[in-house]
C-alpha atoms as a PDB file:
ATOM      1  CA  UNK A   1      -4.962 -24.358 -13.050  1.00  0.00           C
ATOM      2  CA  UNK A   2      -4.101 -26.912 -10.244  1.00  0.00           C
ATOM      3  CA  UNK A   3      -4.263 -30.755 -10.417  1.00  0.00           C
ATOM      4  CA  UNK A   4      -5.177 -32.662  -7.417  1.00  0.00           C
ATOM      5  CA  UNK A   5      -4.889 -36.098  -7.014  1.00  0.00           C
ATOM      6  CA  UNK A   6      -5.585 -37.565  -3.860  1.00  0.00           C
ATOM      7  CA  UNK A   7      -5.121 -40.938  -2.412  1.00  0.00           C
ATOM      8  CA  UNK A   8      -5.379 -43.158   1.026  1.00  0.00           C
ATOM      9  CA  UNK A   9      -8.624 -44.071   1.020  1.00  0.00           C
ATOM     10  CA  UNK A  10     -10.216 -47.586   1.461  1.00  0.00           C
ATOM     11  CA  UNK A  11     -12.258 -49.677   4.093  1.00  0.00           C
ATOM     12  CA  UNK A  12     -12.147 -49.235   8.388  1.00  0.00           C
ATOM     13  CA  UNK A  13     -13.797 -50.767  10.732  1.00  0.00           C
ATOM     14  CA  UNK A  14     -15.473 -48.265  13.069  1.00  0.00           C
ATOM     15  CA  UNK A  15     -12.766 -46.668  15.518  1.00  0.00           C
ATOM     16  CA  UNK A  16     -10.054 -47.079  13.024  1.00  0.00           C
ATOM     17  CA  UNK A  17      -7.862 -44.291  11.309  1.00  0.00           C
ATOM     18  CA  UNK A  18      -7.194 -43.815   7.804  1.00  0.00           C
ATOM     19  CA  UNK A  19      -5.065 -40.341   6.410  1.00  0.00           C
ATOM     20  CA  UNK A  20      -5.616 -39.385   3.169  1.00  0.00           C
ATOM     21  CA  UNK A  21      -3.412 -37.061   1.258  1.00  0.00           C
ATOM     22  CA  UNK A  22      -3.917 -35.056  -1.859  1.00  0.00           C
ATOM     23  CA  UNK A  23      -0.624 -34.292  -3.842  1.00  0.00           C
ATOM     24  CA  UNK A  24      -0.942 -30.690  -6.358  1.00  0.00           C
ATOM     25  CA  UNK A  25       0.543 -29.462  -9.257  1.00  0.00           C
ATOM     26  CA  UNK A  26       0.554 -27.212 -11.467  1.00  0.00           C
ATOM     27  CA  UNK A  27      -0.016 -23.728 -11.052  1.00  0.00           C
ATOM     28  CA  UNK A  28       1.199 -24.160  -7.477  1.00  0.00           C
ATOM     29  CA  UNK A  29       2.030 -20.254  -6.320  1.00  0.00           C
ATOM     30  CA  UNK A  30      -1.637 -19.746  -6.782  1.00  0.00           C
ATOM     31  CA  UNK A  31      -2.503 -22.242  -4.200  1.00  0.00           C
ATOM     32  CA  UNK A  32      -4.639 -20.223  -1.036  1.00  0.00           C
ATOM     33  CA  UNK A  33      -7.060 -22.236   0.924  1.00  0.00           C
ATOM     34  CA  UNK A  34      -6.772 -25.770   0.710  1.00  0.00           C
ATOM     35  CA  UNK A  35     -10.145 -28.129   1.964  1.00  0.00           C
ATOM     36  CA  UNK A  36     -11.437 -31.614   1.840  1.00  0.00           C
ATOM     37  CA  UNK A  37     -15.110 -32.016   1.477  1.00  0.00           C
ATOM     38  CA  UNK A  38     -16.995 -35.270   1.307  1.00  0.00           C
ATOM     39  CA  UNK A  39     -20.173 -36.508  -0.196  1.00  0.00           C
ATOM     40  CA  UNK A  40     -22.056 -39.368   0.813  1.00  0.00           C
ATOM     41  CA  UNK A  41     -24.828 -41.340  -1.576  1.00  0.00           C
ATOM     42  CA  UNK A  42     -27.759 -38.958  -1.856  1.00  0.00           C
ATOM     43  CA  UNK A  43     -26.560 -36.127   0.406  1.00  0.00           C
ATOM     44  CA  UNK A  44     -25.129 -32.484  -0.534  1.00  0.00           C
ATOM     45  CA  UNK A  45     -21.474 -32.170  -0.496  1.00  0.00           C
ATOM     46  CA  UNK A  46     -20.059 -30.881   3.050  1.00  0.00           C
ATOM     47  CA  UNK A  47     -17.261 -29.226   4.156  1.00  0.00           C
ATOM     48  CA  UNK A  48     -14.770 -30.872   6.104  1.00  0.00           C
ATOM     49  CA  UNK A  49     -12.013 -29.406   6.622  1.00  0.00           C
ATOM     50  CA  UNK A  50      -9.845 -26.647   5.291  1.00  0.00           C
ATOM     51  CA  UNK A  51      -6.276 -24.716   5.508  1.00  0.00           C
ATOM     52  CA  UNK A  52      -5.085 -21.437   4.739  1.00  0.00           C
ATOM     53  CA  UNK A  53      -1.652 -20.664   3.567  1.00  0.00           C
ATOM     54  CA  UNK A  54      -0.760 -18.965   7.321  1.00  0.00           C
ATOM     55  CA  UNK A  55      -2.015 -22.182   8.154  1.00  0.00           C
ATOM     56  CA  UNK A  56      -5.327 -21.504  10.304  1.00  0.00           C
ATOM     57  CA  UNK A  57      -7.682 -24.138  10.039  1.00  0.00           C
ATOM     58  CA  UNK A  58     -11.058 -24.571  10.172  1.00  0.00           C
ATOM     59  CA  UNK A  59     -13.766 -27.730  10.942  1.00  0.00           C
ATOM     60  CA  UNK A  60     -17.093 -29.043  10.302  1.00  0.00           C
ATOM     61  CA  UNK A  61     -18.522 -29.598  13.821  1.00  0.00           C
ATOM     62  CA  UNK A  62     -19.329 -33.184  12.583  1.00  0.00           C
ATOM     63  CA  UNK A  63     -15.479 -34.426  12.542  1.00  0.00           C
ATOM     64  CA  UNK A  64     -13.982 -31.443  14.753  1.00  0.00           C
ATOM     65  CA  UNK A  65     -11.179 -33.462  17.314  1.00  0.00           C
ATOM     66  CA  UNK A  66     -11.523 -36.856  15.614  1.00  0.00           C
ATOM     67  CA  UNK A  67     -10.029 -35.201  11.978  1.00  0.00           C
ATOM     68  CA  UNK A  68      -6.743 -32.957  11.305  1.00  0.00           C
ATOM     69  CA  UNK A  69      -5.812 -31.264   7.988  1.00  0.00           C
ATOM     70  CA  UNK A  70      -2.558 -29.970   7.931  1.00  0.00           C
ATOM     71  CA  UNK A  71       0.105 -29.626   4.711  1.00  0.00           C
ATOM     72  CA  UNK A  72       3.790 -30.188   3.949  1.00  0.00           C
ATOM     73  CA  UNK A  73       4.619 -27.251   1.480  1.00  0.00           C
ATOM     74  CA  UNK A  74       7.758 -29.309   0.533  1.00  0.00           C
ATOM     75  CA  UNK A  75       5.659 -32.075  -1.469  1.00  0.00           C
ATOM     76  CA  UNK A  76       3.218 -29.690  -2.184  1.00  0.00           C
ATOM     77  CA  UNK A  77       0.781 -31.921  -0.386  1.00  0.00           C
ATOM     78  CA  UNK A  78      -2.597 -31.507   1.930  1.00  0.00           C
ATOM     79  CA  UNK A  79      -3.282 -34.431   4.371  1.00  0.00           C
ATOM     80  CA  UNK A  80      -6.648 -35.239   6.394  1.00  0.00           C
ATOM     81  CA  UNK A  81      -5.866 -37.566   9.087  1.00  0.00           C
ATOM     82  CA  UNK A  82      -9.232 -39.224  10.695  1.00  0.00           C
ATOM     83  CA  UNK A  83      -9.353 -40.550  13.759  1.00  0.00           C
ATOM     84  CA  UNK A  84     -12.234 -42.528  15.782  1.00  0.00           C
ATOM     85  CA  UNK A  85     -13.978 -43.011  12.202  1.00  0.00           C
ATOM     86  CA  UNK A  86     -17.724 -43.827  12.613  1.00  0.00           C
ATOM     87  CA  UNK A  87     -19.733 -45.707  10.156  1.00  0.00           C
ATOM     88  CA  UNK A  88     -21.753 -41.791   9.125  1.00  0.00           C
ATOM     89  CA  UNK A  89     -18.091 -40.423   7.722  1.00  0.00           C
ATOM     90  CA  UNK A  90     -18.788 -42.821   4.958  1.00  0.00           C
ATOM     91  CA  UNK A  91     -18.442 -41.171   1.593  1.00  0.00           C
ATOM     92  CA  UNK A  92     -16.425 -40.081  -1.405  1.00  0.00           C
ATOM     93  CA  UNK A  93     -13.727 -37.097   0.195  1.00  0.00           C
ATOM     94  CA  UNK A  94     -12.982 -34.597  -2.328  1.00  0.00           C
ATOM     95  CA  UNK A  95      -9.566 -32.343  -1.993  1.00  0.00           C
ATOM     96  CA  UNK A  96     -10.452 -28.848  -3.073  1.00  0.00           C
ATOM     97  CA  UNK A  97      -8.421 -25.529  -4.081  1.00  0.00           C
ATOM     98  CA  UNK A  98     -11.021 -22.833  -3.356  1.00  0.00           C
ATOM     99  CA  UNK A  99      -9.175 -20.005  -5.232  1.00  0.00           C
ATOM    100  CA  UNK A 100      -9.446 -21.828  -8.256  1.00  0.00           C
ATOM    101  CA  UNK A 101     -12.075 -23.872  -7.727  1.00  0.00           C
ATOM    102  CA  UNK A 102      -9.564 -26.728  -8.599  1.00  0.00           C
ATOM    103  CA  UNK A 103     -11.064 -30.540  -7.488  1.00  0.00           C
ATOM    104  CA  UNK A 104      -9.890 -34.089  -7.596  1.00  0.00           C
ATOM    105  CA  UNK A 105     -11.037 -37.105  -8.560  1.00  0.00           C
ATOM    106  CA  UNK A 106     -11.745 -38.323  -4.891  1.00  0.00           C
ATOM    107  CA  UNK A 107     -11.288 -40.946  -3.025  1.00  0.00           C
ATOM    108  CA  UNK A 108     -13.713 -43.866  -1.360  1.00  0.00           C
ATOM    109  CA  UNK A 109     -13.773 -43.848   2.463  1.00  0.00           C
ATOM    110  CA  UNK A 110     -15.755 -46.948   3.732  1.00  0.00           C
ATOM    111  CA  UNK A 111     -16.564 -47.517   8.297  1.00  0.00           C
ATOM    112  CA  UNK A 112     -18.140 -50.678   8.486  1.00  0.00           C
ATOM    113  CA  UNK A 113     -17.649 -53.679  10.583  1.00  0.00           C
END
């Protein structure tokens, strides 16, 4: 099992940045595909991001060149930085391990003026 914990969330005004990170443990070496997905108050949860171990990367077409995932293996960490943030990226962001379906708590991002 993997633990997640992420962190770096909080309020923007629209056009601001914010980068969240999400620091694992645990049963690291099983670590594959790394993701964020988000889920805003009475919508599915999407897909936002994710990040294979070779490092490919893939993005919703909703934050693609505005949002970058990327990891630092040394901290065991998986960041999400978001750029030009508009008011509709509102919503709890989840950090995900899709090989074993590992989640964290998640974290409240808020773009509002």
């Amino acid at each position: 099992q993997v633990q997640l914990v992420e962190s770096g969330g909080g309020l923007v005004q629209p056009g601001g940045s914010l980068r969240l990170s999400c620091a694992a443990s645990g049963s690291i070496s099983v670590i594959s595909v790394m993701a964020w997905y988000r889920q805003a108050p009475g919508k599915r949860r999407e897909l936002v991001a994710r990040i294979t171990g070779g490092g490919s990367t893939d993005y919703s077409v909703s934050v693609k060149g505005r949002f970058t995932i990327s990891t630092e293996n040394a901290k065991n960490t998986v960041y999400l930085q978001m750029n030009s943030l508009k008011p509709e990226d509102t919503a709890v962001y989840y950090c995900s391990e899709l090989l074993t379906d590992s989640w964290g708590q998640g974290t409240q991002v808020t773009v509002s003026s």
